[in-house]
C-alpha atoms as a PDB file:
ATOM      1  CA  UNK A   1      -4.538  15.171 -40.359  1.00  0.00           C
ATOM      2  CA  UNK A   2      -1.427  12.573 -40.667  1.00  0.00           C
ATOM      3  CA  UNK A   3       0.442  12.752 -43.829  1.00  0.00           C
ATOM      4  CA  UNK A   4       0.312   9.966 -46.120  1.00  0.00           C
ATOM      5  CA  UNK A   5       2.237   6.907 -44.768  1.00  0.00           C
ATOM      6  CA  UNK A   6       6.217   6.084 -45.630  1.00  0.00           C
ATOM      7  CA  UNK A   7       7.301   3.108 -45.834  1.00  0.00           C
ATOM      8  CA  UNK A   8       8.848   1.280 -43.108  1.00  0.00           C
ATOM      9  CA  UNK A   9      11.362  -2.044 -42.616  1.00  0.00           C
ATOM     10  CA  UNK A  10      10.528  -3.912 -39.795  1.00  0.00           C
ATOM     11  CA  UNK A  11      12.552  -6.636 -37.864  1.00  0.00           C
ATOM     12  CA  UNK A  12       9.376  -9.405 -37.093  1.00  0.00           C
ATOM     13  CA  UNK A  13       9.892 -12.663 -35.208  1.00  0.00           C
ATOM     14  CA  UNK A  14       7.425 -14.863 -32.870  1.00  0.00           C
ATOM     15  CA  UNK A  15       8.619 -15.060 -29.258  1.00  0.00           C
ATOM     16  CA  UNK A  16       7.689 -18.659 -29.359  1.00  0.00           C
ATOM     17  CA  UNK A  17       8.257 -20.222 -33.174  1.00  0.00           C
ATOM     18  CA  UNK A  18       6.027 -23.034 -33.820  1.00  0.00           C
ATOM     19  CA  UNK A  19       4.330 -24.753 -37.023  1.00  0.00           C
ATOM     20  CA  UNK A  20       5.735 -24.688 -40.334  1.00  0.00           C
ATOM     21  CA  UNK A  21       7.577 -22.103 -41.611  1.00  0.00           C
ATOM     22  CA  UNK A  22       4.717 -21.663 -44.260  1.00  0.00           C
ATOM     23  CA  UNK A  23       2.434 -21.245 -42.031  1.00  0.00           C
ATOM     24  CA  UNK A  24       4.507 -18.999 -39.199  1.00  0.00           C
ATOM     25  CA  UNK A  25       4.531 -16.642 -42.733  1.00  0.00           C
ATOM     26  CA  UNK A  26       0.479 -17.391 -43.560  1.00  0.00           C
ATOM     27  CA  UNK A  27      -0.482 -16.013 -40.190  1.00  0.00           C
ATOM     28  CA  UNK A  28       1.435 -13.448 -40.332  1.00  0.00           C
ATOM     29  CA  UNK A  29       0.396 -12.138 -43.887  1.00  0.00           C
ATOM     30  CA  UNK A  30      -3.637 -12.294 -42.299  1.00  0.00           C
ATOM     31  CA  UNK A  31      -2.316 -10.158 -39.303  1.00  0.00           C
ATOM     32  CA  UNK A  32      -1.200  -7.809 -41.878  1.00  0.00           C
ATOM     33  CA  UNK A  33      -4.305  -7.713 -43.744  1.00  0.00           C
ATOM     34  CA  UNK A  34      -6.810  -7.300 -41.014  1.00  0.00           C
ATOM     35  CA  UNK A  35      -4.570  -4.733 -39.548  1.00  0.00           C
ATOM     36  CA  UNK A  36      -6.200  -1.229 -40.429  1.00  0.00           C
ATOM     37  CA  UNK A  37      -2.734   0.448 -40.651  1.00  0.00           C
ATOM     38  CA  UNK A  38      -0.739  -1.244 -43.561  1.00  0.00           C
ATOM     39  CA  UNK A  39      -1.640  -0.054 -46.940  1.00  0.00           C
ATOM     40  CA  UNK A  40      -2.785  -2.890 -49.341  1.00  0.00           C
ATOM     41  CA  UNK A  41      -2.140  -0.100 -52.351  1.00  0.00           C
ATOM     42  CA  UNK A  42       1.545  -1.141 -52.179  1.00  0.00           C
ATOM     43  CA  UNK A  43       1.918  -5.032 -51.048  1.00  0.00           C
ATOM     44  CA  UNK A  44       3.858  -5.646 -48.079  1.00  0.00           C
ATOM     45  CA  UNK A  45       7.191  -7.438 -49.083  1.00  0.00           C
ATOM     46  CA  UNK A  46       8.036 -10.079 -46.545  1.00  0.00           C
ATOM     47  CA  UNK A  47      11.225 -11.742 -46.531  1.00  0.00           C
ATOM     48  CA  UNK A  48      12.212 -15.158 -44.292  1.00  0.00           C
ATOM     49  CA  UNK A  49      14.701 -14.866 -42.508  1.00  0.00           C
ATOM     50  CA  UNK A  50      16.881 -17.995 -43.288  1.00  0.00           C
ATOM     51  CA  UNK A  51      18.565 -17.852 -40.463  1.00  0.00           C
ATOM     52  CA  UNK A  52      16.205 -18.280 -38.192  1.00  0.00           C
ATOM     53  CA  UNK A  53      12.350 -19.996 -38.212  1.00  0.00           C
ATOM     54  CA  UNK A  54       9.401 -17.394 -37.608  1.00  0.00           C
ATOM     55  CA  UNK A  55      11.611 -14.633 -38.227  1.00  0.00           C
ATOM     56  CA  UNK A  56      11.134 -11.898 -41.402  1.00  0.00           C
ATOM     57  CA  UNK A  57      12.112  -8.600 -42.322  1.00  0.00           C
ATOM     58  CA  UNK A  58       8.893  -6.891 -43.386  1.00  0.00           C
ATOM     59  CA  UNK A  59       8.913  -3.630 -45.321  1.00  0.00           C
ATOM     60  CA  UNK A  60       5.386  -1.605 -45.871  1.00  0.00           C
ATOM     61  CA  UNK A  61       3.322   0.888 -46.465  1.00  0.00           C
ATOM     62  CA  UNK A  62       1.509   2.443 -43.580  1.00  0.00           C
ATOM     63  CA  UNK A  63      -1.736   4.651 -44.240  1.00  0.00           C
ATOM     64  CA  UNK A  64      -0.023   7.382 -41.973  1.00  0.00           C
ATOM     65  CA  UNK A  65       2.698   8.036 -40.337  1.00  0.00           C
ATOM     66  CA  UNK A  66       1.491   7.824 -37.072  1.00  0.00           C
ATOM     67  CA  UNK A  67       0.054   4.042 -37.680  1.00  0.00           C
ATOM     68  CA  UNK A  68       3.926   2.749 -36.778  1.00  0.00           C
ATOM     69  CA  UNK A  69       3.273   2.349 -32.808  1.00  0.00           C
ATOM     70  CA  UNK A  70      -0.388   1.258 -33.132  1.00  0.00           C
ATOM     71  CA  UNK A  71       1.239  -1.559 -35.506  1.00  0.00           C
ATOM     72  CA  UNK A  72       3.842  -2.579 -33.784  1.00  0.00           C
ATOM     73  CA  UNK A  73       1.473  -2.844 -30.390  1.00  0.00           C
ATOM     74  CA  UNK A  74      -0.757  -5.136 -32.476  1.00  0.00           C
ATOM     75  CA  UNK A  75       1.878  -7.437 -33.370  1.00  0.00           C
ATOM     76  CA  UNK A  76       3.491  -7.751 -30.173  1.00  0.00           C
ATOM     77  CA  UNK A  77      -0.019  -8.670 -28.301  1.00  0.00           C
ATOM     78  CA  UNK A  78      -0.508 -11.169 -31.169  1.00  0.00           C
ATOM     79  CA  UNK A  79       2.987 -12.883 -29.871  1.00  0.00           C
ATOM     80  CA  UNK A  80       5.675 -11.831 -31.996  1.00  0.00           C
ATOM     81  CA  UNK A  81       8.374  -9.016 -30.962  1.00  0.00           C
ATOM     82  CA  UNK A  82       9.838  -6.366 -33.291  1.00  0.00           C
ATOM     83  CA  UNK A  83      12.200  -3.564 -34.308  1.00  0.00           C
ATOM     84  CA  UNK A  84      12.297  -0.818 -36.638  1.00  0.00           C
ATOM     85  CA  UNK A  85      14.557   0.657 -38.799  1.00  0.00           C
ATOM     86  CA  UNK A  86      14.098   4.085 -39.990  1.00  0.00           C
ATOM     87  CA  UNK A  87      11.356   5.037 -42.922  1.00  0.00           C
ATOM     88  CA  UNK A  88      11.769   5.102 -46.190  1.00  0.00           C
ATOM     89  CA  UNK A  89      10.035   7.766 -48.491  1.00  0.00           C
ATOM     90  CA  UNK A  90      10.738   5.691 -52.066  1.00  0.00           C
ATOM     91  CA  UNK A  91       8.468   3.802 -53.539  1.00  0.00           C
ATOM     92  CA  UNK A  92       9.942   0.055 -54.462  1.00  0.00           C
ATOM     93  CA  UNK A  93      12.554  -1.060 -56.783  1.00  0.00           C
ATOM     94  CA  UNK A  94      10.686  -2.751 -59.658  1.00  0.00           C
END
């Protein structure tokens, strides 16, 4: 079996911004949680990009490893394009 997941920082922005920024970010948080790859134990942080509408940098939890690819697939056929940085074994700064 996969280890337990790391977390991960990814680069998230819709090819195509439209709507508020409110909610570009609403949509995107119920992606998240119907997706069967983020871990819910440990919220997602999502941070707007000010720089640009419908962009964020996203940093989660994934319930393995190997849910990374499957994620990233599932965002990009729901419209939006992203990048990775490397994982992160540390749990969040409190």
């Amino acid at each position: 079996g996969s280890e337990t997941g790391e977390y991960h920082h990814i680069f998230i922005s819709l090819a195509e911004p439209k709507g508020s920024r409110r909610n570009q970010l609403r949509e995107l948080r119920d992606l998240l949680a119907t997706s069967p790859y983020v871990d819910w134990a440990f919220e997602p942080d999502l941070m707007t990009d000010a720089n640009r509408s419908g962009a964020w940098r996203a940093r989660l939890q994934l319930r393995h490893n190997d849910h990374l690819q499957e994620l990233m697939e599932l965002l990009q056929e729901s419209g939006y394009q992203c990048t990775t940085s490397a994982p992160s074994t540390s749990s969040p700064k409190l």
